[in-house]
Protein backbone atom coordinates (compact mmCIF):
# COMPACT_ATOMS: atom_id res chain seq x y z
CA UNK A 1 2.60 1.07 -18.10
CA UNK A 2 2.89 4.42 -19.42
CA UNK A 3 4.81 7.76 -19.43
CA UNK A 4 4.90 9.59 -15.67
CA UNK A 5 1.83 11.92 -14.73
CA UNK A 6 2.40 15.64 -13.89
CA UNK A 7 2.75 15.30 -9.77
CA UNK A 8 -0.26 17.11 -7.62
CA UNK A 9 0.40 19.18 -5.13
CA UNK A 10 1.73 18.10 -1.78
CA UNK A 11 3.22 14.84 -3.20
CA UNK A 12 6.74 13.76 -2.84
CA UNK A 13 9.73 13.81 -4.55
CA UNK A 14 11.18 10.60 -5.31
CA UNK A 15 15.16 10.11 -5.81
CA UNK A 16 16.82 7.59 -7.96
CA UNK A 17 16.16 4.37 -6.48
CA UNK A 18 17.18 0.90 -8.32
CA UNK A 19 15.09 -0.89 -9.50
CA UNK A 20 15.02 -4.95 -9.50
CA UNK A 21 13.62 -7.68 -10.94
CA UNK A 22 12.77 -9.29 -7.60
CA UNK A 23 13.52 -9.17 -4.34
CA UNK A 24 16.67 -11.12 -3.95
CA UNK A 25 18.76 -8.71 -1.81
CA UNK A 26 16.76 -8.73 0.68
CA UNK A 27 18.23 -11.92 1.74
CA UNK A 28 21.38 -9.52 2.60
CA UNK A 29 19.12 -7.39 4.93
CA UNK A 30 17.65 -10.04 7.23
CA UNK A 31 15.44 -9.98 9.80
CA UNK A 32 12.88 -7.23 7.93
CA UNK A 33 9.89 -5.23 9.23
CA UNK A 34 6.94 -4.42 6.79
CA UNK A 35 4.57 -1.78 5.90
CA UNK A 36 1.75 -2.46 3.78
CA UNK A 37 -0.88 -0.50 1.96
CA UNK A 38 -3.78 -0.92 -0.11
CA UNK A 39 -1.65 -3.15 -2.60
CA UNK A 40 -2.73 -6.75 -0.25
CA UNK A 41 -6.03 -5.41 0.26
CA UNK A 42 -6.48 -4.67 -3.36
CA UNK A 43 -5.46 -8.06 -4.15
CA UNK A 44 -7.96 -9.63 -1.68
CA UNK A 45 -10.89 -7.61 -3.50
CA UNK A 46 -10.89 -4.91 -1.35
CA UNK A 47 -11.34 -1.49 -3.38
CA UNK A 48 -8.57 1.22 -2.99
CA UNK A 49 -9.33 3.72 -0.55
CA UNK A 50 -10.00 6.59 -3.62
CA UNK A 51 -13.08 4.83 -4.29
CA UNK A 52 -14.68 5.97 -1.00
CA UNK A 53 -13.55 9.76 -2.23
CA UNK A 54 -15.88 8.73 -5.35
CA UNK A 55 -18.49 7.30 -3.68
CA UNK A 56 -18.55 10.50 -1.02
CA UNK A 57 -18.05 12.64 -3.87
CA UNK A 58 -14.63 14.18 -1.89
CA UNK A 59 -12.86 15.45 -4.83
CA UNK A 60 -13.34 16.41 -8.86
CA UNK A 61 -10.88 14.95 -10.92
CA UNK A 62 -11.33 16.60 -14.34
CA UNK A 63 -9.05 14.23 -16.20
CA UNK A 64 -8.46 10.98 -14.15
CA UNK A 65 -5.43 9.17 -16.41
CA UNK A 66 -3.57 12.31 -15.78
CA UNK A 67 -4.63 13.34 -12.60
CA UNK A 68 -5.23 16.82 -13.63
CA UNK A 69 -7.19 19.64 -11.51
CA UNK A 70 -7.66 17.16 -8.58
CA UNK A 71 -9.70 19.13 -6.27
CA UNK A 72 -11.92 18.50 -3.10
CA UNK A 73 -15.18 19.52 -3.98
CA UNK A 74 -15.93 21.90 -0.75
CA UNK A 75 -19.12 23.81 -2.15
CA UNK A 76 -22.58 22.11 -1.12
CA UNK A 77 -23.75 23.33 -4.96
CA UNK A 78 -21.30 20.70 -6.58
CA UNK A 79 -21.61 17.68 -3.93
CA UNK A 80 -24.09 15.46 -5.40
CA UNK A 81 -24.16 13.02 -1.93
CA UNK A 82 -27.42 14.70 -0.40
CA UNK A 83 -29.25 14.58 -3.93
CA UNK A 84 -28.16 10.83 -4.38
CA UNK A 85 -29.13 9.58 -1.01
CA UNK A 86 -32.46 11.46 -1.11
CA UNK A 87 -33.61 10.79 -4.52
CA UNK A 88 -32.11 7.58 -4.96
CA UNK A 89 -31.60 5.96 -1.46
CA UNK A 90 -31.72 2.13 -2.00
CA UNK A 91 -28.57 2.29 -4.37
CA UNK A 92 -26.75 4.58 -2.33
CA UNK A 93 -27.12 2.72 0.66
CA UNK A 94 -25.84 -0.10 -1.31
CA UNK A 95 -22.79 1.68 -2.51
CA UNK A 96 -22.21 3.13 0.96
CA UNK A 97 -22.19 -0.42 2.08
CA UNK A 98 -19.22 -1.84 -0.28
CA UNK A 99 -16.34 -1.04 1.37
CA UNK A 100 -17.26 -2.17 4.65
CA UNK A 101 -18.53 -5.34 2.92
CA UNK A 102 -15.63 -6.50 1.19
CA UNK A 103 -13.72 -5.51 4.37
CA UNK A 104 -15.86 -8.32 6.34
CA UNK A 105 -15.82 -11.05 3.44
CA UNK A 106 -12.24 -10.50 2.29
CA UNK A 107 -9.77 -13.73 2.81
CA UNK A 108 -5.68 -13.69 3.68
CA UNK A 109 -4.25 -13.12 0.29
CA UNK A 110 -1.49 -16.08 -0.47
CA UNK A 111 1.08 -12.98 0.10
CA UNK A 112 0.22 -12.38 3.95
CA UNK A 113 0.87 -16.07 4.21
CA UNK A 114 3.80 -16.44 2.84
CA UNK A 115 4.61 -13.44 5.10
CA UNK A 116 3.22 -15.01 8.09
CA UNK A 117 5.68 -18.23 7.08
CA UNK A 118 8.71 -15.78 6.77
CA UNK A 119 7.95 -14.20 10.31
CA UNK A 120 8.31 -18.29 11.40
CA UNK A 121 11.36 -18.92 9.80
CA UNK A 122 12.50 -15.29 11.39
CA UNK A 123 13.27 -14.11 8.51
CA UNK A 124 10.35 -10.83 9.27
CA UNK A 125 10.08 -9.33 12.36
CA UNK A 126 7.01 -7.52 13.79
CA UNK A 127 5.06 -5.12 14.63
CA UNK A 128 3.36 -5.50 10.95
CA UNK A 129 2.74 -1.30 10.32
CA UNK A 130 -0.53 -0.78 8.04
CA UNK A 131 -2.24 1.61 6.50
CA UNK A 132 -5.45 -0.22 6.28
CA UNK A 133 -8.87 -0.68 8.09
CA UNK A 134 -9.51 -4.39 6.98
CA UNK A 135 -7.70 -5.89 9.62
CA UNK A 136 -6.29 -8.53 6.63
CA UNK A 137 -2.71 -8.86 9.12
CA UNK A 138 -4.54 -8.97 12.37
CA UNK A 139 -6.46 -12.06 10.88
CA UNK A 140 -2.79 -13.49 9.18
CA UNK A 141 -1.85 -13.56 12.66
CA UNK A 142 0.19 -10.53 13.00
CA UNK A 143 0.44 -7.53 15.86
CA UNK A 144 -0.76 -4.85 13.40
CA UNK A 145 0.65 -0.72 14.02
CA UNK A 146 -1.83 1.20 12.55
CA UNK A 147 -0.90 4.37 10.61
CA UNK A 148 -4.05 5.68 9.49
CA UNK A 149 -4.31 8.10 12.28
CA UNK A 150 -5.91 11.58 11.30
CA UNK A 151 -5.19 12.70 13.98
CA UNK A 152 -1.53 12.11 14.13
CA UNK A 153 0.51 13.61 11.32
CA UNK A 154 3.17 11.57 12.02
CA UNK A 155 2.23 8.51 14.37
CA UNK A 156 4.43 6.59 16.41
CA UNK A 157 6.54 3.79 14.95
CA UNK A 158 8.10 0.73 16.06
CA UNK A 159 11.00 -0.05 14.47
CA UNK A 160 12.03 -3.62 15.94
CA UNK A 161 15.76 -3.63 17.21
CA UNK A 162 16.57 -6.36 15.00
CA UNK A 163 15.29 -5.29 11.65
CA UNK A 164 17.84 -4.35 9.38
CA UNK A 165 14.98 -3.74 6.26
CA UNK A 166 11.86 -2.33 5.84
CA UNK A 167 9.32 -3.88 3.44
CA UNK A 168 7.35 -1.25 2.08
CA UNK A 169 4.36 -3.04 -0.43
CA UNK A 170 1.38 -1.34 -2.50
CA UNK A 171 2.31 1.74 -0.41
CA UNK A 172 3.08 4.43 -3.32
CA UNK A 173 3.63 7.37 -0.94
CA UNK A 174 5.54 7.70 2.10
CA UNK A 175 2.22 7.38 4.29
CA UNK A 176 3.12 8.72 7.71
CA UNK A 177 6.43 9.20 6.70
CA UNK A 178 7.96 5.16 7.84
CA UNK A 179 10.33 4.78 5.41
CA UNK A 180 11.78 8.37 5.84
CA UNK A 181 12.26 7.33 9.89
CA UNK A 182 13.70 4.26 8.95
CA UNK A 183 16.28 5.34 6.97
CA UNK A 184 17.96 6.87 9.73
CA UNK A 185 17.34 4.17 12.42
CA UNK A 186 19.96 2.20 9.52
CA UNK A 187 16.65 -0.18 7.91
CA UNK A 188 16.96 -0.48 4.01
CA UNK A 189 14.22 0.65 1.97
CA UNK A 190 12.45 -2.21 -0.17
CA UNK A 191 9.65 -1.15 -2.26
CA UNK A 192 7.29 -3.95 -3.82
CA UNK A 193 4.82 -1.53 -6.40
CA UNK A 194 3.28 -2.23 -9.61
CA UNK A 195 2.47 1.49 -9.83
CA UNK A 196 -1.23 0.82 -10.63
CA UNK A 197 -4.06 -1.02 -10.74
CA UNK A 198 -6.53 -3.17 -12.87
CA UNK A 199 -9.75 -1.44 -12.72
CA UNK A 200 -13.08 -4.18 -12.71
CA UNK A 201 -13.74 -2.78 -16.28
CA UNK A 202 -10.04 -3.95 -17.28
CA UNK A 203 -8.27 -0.54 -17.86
CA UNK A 204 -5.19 0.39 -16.26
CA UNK A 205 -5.14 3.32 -13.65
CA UNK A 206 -1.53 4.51 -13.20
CA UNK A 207 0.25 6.59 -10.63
CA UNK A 208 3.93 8.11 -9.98
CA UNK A 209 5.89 6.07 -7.20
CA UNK A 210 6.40 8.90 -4.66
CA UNK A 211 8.11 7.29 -2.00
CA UNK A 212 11.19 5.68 -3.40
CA UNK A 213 14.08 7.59 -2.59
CA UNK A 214 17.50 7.19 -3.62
CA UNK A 215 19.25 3.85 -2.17
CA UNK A 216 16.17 2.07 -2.01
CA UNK A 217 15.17 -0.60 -3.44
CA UNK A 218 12.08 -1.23 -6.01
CA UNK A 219 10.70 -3.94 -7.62
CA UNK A 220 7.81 -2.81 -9.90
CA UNK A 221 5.27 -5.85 -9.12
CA UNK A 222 2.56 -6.95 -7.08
CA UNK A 223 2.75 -8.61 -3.75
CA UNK A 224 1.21 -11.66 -5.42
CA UNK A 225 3.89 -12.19 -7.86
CA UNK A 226 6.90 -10.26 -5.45
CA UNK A 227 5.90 -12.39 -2.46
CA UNK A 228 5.54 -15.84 -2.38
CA UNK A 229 7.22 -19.48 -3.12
CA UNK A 230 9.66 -17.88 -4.94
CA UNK A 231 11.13 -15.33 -2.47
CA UNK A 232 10.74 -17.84 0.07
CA UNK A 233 12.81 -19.55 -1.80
CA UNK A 234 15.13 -16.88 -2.71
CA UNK A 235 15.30 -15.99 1.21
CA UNK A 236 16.58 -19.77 1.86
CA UNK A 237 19.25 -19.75 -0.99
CA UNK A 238 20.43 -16.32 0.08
CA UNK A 239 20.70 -17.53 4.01
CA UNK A 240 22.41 -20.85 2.84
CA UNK A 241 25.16 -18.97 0.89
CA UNK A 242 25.32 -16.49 3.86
């Protein structure tokens, strides 16, 4: 997937996690709690949330595969928005309109499911903590805690009595800092990541894993092929043995 990019300012500093192959050990930390970010959303055809900063025109990126001199473009002479939506109105309405479209048409990916079928078998315990607008867990049937406050820094969090792991999936950065309030409250740190994305034209967009610190746990996949059959699966031989 590529050597590491040169980190932007105000990211975080990941320690030495390990890294797995799956996620097998979880079945040593049940009941878990999740936190979720654009990785099921992307997966249900949802864009990731940086393509709004394109379409808005909210930063500059002067050499996207190496996220070098990212900058938000704050001089009116540089944002192109008012010149698109005046001069070319019908296509920018349409663009405007994506998001909020693939929000409404998006279906449960297979990997909420399986989720949803884990929370059953009480292997997962709730509230399901997102990052995203789509409502994707709401309509899997979960209570959703929403992150995305702006204005909260650092939101409220519920982490349920019970939970002795916290799921962390497509969530790259440490988004309202869960994971670091988790640690403490004695929840392992599971971290499902492919650390990019396929683009629509078929390239590859990297980016550095910030979050994972060191005794957490990361499996470098996507939820589709990290949650499923098989962890169900490897949840039920792990709970037998237990």
């Amino acid at each position: 997937m590529g050597g590491p990019h040169p980190r932007r300012p105000g990211q975080g500093h990941p320690g030495e996690p390990t890294y797995a192959e799956d996620l097998a050990q979880l079945a040593d930390f049940l009941p878990f709690q999740v936190e979720v970010g654009c990785g099921v959303s992307y997966e249900a055809g949802i864009p990731p949330l940086h393509r709004l900063h394109e379409i808005y025109h909210v930063n500059e990126i002067e050499d996207e595969q190496l996220c070098k001199g990212f900058t938000f473009v704050l001089a009116p002479g540089r944002d192109p928005l008012l010149a698109e939506m005046f001069l070319d109105t019908e296509e920018k309405i349409g663009e405007l309109s994506d998001m909020d479209r693939a929000c409404f048409t998006a279906e449960v990916t297979p990997a909420l499911h399986a989720l949803k079928r884990m929370e059953t078998a009480g292997w997962m315990v709730q509230p399901f903590i997102t990052n995203n607008f789509d409502a994707l867990g709401a309509r899997a049937g979960f209570q959703e805690e929403f992150m995305r406050r702006y204005d909260q820094r650092i939101p409220p969090v519920t982490c349920h009595p019970d939970a002795k792991a916290l799921l962390v999936v497509g969530l790259h950065a440490d988004r309202r800092n869960v994971a670091k309030r988790a640690r403490p409250a004695g929840l392992k740190v599971f971290h499902v990541d492919p650390g990019g994305f396929r683009r629509p034209d078929g390239s590859w967009f990297e980016y550095p894993l910030e979050a994972p610190q060191t005794g957490d746990i990361v499996v470098r996949a996507t939820a589709a092929d990290a949650i499923g059959d098989d962890l169900e699966r490897l949840l039920n031989k792990g709970t037998d043995n237990g």
